[in-house]
Every structure is written in structure tokens, then in C-alpha cells.
C-alpha atoms as a PDB file:
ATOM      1  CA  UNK A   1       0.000   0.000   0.000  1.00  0.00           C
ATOM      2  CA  UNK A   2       2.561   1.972   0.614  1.00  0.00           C
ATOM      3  CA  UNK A   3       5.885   2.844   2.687  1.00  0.00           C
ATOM      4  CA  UNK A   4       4.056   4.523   5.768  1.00  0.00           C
ATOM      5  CA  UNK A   5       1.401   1.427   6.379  1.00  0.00           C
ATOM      6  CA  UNK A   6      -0.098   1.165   9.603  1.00  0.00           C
ATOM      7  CA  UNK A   7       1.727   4.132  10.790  1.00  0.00           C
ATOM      8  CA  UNK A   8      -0.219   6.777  12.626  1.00  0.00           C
ATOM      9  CA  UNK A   9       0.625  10.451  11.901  1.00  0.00           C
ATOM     10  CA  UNK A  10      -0.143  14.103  13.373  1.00  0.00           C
ATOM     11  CA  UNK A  11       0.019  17.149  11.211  1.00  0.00           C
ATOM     12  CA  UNK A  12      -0.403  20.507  12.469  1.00  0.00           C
ATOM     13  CA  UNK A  13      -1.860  23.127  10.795  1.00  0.00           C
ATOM     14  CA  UNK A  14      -3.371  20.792   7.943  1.00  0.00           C
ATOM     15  CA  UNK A  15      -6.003  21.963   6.699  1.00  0.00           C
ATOM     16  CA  UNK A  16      -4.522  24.258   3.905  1.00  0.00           C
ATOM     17  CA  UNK A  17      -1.454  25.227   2.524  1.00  0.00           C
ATOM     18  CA  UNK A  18       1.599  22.771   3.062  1.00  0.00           C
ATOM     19  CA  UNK A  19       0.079  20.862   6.287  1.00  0.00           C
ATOM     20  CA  UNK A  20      -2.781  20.030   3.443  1.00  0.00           C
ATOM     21  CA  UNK A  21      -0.536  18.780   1.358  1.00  0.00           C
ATOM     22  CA  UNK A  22       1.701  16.999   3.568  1.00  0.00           C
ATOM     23  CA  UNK A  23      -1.552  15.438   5.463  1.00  0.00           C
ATOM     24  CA  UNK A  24      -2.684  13.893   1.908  1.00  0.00           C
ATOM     25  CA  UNK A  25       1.064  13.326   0.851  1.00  0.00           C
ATOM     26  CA  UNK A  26       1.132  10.746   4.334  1.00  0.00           C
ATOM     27  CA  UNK A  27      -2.184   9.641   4.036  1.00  0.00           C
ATOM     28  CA  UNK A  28      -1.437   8.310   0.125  1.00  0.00           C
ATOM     29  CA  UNK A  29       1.573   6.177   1.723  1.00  0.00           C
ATOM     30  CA  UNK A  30      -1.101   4.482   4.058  1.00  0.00           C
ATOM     31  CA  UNK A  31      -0.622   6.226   6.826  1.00  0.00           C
ATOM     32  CA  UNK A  32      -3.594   6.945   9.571  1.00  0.00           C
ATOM     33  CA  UNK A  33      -3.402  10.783   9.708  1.00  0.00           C
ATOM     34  CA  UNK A  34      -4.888  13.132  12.273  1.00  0.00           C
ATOM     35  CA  UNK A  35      -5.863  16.377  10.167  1.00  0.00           C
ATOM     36  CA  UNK A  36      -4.887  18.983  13.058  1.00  0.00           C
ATOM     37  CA  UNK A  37      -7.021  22.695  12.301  1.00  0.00           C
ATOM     38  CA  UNK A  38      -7.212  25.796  14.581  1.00  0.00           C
ATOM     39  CA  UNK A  39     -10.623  27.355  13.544  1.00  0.00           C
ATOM     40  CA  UNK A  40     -11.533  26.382  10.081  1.00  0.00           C
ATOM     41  CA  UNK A  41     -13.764  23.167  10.821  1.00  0.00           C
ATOM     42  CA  UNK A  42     -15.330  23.177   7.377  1.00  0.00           C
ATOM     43  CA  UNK A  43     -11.719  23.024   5.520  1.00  0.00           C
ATOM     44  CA  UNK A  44     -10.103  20.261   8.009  1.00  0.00           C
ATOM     45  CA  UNK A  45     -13.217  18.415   6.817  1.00  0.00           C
ATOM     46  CA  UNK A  46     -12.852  18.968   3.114  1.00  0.00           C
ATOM     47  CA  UNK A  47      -9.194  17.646   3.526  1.00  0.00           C
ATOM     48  CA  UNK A  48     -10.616  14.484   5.410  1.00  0.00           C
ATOM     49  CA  UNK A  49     -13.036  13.955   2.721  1.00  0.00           C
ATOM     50  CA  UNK A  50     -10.553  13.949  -0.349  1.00  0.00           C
ATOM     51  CA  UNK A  51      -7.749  11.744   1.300  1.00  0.00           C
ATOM     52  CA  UNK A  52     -10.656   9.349   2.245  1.00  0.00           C
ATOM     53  CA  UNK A  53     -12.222   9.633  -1.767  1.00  0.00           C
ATOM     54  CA  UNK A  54      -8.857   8.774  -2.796  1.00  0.00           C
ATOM     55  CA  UNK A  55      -8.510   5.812  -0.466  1.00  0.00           C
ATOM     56  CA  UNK A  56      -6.557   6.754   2.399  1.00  0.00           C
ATOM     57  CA  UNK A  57      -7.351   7.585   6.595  1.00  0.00           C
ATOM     58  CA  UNK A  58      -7.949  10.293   7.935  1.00  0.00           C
ATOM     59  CA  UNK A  59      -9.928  12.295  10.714  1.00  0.00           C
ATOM     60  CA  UNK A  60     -10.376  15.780  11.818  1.00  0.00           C
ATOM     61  CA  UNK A  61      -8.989  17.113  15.098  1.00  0.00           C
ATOM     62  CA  UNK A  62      -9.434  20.873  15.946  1.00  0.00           C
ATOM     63  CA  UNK A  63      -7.770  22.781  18.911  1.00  0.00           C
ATOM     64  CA  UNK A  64      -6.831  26.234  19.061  1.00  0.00           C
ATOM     65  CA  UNK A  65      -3.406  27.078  20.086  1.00  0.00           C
ATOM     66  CA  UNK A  66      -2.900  29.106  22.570  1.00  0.00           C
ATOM     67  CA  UNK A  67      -1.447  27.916  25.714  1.00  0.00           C
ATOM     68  CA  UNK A  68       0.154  24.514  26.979  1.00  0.00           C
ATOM     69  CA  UNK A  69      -3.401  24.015  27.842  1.00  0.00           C
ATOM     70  CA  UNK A  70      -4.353  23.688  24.835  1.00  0.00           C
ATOM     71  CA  UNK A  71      -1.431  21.292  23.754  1.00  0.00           C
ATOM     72  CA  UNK A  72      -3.016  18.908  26.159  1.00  0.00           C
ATOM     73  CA  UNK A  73      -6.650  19.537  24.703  1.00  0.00           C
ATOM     74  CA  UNK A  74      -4.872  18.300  21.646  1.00  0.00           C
ATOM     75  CA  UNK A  75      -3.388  14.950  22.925  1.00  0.00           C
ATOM     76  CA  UNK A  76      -6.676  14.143  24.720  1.00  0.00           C
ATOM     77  CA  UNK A  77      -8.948  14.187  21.933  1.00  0.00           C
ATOM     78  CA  UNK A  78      -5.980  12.120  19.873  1.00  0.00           C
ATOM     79  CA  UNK A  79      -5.460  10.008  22.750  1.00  0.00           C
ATOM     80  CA  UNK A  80      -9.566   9.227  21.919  1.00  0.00           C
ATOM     81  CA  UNK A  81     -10.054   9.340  18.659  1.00  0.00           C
ATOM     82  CA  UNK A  82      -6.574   6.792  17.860  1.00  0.00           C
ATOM     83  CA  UNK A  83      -7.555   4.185  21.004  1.00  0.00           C
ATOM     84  CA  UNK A  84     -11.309   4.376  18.720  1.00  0.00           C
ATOM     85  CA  UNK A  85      -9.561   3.831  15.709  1.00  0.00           C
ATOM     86  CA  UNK A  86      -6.391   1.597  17.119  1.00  0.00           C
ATOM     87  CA  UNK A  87      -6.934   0.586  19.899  1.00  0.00           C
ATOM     88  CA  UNK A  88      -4.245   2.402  21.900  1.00  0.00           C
ATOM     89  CA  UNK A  89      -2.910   6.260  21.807  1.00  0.00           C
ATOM     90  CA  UNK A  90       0.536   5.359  19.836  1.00  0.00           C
ATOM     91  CA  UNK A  91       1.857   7.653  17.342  1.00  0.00           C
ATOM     92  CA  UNK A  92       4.854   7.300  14.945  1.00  0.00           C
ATOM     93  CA  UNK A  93       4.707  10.720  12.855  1.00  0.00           C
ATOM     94  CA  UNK A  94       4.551  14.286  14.445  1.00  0.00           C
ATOM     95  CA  UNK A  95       4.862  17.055  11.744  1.00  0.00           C
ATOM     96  CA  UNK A  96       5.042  20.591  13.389  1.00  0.00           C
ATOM     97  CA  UNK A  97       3.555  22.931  10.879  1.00  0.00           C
ATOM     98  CA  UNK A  98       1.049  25.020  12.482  1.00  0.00           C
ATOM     99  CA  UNK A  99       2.715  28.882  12.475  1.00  0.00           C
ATOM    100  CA  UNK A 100       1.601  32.346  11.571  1.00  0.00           C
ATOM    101  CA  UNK A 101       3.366  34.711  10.223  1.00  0.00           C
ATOM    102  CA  UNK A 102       3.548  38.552  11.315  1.00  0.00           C
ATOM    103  CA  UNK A 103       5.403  41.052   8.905  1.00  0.00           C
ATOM    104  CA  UNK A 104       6.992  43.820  10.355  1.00  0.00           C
ATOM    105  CA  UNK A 105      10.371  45.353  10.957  1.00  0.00           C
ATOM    106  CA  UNK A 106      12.435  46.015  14.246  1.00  0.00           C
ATOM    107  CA  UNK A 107      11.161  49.176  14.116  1.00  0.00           C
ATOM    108  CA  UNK A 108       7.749  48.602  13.734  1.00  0.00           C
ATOM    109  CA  UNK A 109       7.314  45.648  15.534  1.00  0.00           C
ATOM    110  CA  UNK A 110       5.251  45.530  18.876  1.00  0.00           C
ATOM    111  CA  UNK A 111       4.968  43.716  21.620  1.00  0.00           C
ATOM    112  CA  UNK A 112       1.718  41.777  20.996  1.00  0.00           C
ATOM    113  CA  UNK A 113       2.982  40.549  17.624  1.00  0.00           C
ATOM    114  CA  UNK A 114       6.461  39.723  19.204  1.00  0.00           C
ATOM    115  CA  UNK A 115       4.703  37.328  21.757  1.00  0.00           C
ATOM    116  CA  UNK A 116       2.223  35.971  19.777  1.00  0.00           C
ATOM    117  CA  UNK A 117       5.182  34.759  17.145  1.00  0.00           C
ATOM    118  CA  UNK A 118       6.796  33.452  19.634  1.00  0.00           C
ATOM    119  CA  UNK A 119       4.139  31.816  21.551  1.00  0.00           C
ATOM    120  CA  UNK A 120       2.506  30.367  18.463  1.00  0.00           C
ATOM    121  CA  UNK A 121       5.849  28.806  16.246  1.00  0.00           C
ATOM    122  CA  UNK A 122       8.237  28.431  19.074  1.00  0.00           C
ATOM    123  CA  UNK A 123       6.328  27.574  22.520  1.00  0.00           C
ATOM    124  CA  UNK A 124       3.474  25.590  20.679  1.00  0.00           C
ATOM    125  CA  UNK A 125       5.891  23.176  18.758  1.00  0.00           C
ATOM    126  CA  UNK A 126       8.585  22.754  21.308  1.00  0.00           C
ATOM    127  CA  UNK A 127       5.535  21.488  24.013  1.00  0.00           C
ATOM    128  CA  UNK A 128       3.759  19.779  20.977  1.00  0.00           C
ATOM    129  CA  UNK A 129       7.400  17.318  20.909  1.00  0.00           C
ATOM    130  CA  UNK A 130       7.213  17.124  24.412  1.00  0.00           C
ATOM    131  CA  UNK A 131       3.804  15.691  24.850  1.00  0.00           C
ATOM    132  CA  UNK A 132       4.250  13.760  21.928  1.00  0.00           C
ATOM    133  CA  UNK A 133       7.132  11.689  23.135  1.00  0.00           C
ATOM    134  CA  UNK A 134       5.903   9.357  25.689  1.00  0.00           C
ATOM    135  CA  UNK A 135       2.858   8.302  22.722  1.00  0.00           C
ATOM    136  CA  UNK A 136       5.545   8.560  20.033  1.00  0.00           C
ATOM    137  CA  UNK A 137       6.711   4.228  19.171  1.00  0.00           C
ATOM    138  CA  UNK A 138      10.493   4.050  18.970  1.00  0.00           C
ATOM    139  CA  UNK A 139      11.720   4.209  15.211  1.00  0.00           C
ATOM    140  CA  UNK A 140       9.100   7.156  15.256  1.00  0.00           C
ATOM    141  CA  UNK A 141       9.997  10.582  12.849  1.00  0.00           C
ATOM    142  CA  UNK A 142       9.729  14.151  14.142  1.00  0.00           C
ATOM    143  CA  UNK A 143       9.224  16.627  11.232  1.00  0.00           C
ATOM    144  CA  UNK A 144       9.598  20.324  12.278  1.00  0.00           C
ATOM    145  CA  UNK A 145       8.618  22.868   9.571  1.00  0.00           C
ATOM    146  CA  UNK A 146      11.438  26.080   9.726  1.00  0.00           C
ATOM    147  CA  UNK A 147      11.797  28.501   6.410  1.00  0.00           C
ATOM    148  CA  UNK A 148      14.329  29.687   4.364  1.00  0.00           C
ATOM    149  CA  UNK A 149      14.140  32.705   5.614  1.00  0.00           C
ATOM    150  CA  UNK A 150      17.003  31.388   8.306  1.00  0.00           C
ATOM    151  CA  UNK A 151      19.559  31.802   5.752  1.00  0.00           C
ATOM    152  CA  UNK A 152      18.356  35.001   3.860  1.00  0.00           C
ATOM    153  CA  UNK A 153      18.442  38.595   5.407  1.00  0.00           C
ATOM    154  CA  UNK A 154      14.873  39.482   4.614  1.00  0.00           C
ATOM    155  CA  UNK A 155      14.270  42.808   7.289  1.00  0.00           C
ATOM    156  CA  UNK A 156      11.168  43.143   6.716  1.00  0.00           C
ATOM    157  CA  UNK A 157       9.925  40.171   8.913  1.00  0.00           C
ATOM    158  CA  UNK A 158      12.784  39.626  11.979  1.00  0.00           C
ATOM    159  CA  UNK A 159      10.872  38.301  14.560  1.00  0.00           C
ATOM    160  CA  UNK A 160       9.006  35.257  12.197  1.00  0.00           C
ATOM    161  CA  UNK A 161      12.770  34.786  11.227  1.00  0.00           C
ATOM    162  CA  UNK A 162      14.032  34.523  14.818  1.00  0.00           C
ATOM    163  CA  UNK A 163      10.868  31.607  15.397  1.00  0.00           C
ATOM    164  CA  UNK A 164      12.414  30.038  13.008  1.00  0.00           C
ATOM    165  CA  UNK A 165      15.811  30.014  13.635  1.00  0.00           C
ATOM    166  CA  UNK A 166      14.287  28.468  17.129  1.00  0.00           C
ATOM    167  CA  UNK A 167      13.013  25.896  15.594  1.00  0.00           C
ATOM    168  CA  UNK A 168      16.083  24.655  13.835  1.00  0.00           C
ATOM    169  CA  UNK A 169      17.615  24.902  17.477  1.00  0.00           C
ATOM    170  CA  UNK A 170      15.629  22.909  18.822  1.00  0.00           C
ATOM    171  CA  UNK A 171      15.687  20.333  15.842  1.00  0.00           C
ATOM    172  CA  UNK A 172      19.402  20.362  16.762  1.00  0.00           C
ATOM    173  CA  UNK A 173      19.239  19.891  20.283  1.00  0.00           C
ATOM    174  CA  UNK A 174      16.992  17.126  20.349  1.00  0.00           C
ATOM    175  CA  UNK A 175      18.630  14.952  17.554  1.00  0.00           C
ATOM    176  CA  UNK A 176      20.984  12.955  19.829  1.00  0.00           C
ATOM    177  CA  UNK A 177      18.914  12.235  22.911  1.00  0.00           C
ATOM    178  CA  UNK A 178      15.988  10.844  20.532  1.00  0.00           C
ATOM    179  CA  UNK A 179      18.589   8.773  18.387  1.00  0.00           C
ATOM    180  CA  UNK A 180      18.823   6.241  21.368  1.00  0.00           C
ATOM    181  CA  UNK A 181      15.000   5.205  20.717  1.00  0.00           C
ATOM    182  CA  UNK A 182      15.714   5.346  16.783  1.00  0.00           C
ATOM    183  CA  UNK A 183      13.421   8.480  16.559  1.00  0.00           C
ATOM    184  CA  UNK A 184      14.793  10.496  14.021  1.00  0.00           C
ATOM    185  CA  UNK A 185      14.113  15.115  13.901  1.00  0.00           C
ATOM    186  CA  UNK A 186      14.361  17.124  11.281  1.00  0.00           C
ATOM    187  CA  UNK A 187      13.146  20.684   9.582  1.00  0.00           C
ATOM    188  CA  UNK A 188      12.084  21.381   6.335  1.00  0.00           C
ATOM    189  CA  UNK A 189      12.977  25.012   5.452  1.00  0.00           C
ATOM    190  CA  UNK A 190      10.873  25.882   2.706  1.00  0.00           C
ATOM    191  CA  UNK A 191      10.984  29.111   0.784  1.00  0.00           C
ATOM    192  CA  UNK A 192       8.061  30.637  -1.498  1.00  0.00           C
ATOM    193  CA  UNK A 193       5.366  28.625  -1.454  1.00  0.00           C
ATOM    194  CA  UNK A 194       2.083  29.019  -3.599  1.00  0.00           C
ATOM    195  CA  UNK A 195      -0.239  29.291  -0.051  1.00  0.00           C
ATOM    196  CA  UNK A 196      -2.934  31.537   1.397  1.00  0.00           C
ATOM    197  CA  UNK A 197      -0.135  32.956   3.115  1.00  0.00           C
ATOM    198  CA  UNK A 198       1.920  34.518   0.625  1.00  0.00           C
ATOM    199  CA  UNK A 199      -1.944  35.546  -1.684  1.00  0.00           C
ATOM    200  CA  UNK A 200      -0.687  39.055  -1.521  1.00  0.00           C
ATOM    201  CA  UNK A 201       2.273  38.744  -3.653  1.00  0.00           C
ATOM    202  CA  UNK A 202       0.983  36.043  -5.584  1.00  0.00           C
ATOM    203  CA  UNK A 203      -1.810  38.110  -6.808  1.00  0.00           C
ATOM    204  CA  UNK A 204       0.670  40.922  -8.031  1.00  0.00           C
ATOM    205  CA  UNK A 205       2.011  40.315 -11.235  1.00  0.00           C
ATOM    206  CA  UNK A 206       5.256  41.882 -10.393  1.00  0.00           C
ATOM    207  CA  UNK A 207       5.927  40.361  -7.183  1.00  0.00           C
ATOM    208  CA  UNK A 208       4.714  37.310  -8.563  1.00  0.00           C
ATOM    209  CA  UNK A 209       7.622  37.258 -11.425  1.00  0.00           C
ATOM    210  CA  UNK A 210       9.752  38.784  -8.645  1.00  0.00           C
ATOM    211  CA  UNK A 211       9.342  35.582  -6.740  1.00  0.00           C
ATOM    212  CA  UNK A 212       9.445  33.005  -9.188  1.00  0.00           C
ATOM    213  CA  UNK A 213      12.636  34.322 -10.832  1.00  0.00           C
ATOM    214  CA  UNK A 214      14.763  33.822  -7.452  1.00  0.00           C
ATOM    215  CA  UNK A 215      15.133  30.156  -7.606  1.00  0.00           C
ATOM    216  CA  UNK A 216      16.983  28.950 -10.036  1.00  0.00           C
ATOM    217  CA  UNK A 217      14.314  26.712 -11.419  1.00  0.00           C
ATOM    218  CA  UNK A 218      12.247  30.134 -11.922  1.00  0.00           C
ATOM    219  CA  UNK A 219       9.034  29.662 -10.296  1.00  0.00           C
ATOM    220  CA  UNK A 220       7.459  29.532  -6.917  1.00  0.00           C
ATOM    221  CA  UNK A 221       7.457  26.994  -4.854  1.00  0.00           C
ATOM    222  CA  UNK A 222       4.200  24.392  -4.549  1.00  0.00           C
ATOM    223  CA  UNK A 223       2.663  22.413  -1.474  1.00  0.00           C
ATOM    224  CA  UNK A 224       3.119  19.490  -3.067  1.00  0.00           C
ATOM    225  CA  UNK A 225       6.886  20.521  -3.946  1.00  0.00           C
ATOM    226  CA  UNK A 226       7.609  20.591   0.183  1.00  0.00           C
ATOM    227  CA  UNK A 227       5.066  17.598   1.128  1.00  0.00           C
ATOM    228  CA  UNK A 228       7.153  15.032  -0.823  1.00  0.00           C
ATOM    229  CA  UNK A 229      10.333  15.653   1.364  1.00  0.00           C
ATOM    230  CA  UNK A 230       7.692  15.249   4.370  1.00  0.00           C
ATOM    231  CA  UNK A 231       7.053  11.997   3.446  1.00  0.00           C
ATOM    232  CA  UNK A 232      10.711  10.901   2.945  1.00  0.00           C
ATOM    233  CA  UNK A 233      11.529  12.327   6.142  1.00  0.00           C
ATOM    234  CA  UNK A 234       8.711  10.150   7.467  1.00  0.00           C
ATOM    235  CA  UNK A 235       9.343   6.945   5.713  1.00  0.00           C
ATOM    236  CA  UNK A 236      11.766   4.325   6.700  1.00  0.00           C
ATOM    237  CA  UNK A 237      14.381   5.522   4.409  1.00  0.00           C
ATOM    238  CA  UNK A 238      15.073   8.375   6.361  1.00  0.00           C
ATOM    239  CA  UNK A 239      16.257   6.274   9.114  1.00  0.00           C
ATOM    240  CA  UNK A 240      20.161   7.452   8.797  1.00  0.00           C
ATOM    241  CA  UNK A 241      19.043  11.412   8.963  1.00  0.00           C
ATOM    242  CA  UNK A 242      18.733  12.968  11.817  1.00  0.00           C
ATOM    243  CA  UNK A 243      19.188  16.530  12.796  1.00  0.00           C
ATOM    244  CA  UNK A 244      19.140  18.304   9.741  1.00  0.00           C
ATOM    245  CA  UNK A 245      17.682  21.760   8.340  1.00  0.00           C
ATOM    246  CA  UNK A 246      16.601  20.477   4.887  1.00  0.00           C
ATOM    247  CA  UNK A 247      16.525  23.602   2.629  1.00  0.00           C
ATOM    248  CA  UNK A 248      13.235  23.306   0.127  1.00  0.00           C
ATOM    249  CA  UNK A 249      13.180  26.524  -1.107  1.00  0.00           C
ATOM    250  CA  UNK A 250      14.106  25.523  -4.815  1.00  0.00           C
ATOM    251  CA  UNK A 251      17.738  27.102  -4.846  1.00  0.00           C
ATOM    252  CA  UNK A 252      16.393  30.585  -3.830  1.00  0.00           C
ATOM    253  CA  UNK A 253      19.222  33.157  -3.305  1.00  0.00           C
ATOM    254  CA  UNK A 254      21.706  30.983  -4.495  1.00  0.00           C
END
């Protein structure tokens, strides 16, 4: 069926934009995948509904980030709906992709923006492993999702870079304590990406062009582009990487 059968998988943020893609990328490989949303009910459902026309698992599960509260909301309505589905609460794929994105420079940046970056792509994810761990089966795959932006001097958006750069820390950090249980971590640092997100600039036929005619293969960037190195990173062939900030952004500022 394919090389993620009976393997169970969490993906934040999945119910547009890259966590779609990566949720129906997992799903295609056979894996059971919890369809994580914040708010958007109706489009979590609409993602369950095509990975299930197209043969695969899926099922819905909304929280709201906000605090660790809420992380644990999260586990106990997985903890549910898996020991309904499986029979127990075990879980061999975590991909961190929930985030938001606040532009603004260090001048113009304030405080409530500041925290809610940081509280939303740093605090979220690094309490999302932690919970995870104890339900996570050894030979399981951590998948965080950084950016690009780590390696490009963009001004306009410093904090949402700093998150990132957070995230590859703690990517890092991690790699060697989880080796001993064969759990490998990784990031995927994507550049532009066709998503909601970045609608502004994809709308504008300048910036569009502008965009596109960074990478070298002169176009943006598509879910689908960034949810096929999710589901190598979550397949058993990944099994000798660990620890590494996978740049997906199509050779952009090369």
C-alpha cells in the first residue's frame, strides 16, 4: 500500500497550505493521519473527505493554540479518537507545521505581535514534541517545519525569522537524545510557497515574477513541492538522517 502502512501520523496546521498537502502526501503512503485545524472546521473536513475519496485515513482534530493548555486539549482528543480507531494512543509521525506569520520590521514591531510569534511557532511546537514523546513508538519521525528565511536577510519580517531560527535549534538539540530510541528530527525550510499565506504577492504580477525568478528553477514553490520531502523524512528511508535543516526553497538566493 505503501511505505508509511499502519503508521499513525499528526500534522499541524493541515487543513490548507503545506500541512494540506503533507496530510494527503502521508495519508497516500497508508498512513492513519490526524488532520490537526485551529478554527476552520469546514476546511479540516474537506481535507478528510478527499484523502478518504482517494482511499486513504484520515480524521479531523481541531484545537486552538494558545497555551500549553491547549497542547493537552490536543493529545486528549488524539489520545480518543486513535484508542477508537487503534486501539491504543501510539503515534509514529509528528509534523510541526502550524505557524503564523507577522510582517513587520524592528522598528515597527510591537509587543503583541512579538509574543504571539513566539508563543505560536516556538512555545506551541517545542511542548507539541514534548507531549508527543511518551505516545511517540520508537523508530518514530519528528518533522519540524522552519523557512528559508534562516539563511536570507529578509528585514522586513525579523521576529518570524528569529521563530524560526528556534526551531532549527531545537531540531538540533533534540537529535541525539531521541537517536537512542531510533526516533529520528528534522526541519524542512521551505521558501516561497504558492499558499494563502503569501496571496498578496501572488496576486501581483510583479511580485509574482519577482518571486518566481529567485530560484533557479524560476518559479514559486508548490505544497506538493515541500510535502514530498515530508514523506521521505517520514518513511523508513530516512532512518540514517537525523538533525538536519533540509533547505526546500528551490535554490532561492543561491
Amino acid at each position: 500500500m505503501g511505505k508509511l502502512k499502519n503508521k499513525v501520523a499528526l500534522v499541524t496546521g493541515a487543513s490548507r497550505g503545506i500541512g494540506r498537502a503533507v496530510a494527503a502526501r502521508l495519508a497516500q503512503e497508508g498512513a492513519l493521519v490526524a488532520v490537526h485545524y485551529g478554527r476552520n472546521r469546514e476546511a479540516a473536513d474537506e481535507v478528510v473527505r478527499s484523502i478518504e475519496q482517494s482511499g486513504g485515513r484520515a480524521f479531523p482534530l481541531g484545537v486552538e493554540f494558545r497555551t500549553l493548555a491547549s497542547i493537552h486539549e490536543l493529545y486528549d482528543k488524539l489520545d480518543a479518537a486513535l484508542k477508537e480507531r487503534t486501539g491504543d494512543n501510539r503515534l509514529d509521525i509528528l509534523v510541526n507545521n502550524a505557524g503564523i506569520a507577522r510582517p513587520g520590521t524592528i522598528q515597527n514591531t510591537v509587543e503583541e505581535d512579538f509574543d504571539t510569534l513566539m508563543n505560536i511557532n516556538v512555545k506551541m511546537p517545542y511542548f507539541l514534541v514534548q507531549q508527543a514523546l511518551p505516545r511517540l513508538r520508537d523508530d518514530g519521525r519528528i518533522i519540524n517545519m522552519s523557512s528559508a528565511v534562516t539563511r536570507i536577510s529578509l528585514p522586513e519580517i525579523p521576529a518570524y525569522t528569529m521563530t524560526k531560527g528556534a526551531i532549527n535549534a531545537l531540531t538540533l538539540s533534540l537529535s541525539s537524545e531521541l537517536g537512542a530510541r531510533g526516533i529520528t528530527i528534522n526541519a524542512i525550510q521551505p521558501g516561497f510557497v504558492a499558499t494563502e499565506m503569501n496571496a498578496p504577492t501572488l496576486n501581483d504580477p510583479v511580485g509574482h515574477e519577482t518571486v518566481a525568478g529567485l530560484s533557479v528553477f524560476r518559479r514559486w514553490g508548490q505544497p506538493e513541492d515541500i510535502a514530498d520531502i515530508a514523506a521521505f523524512l517520514a518513511s523508513p528511508d530516512s532512518r540514517w538522517v537525523t538533525g538536519q535543516l533540509l533547505d526546500a526553497s528551490g535554490g532561492t538566493h543561491l
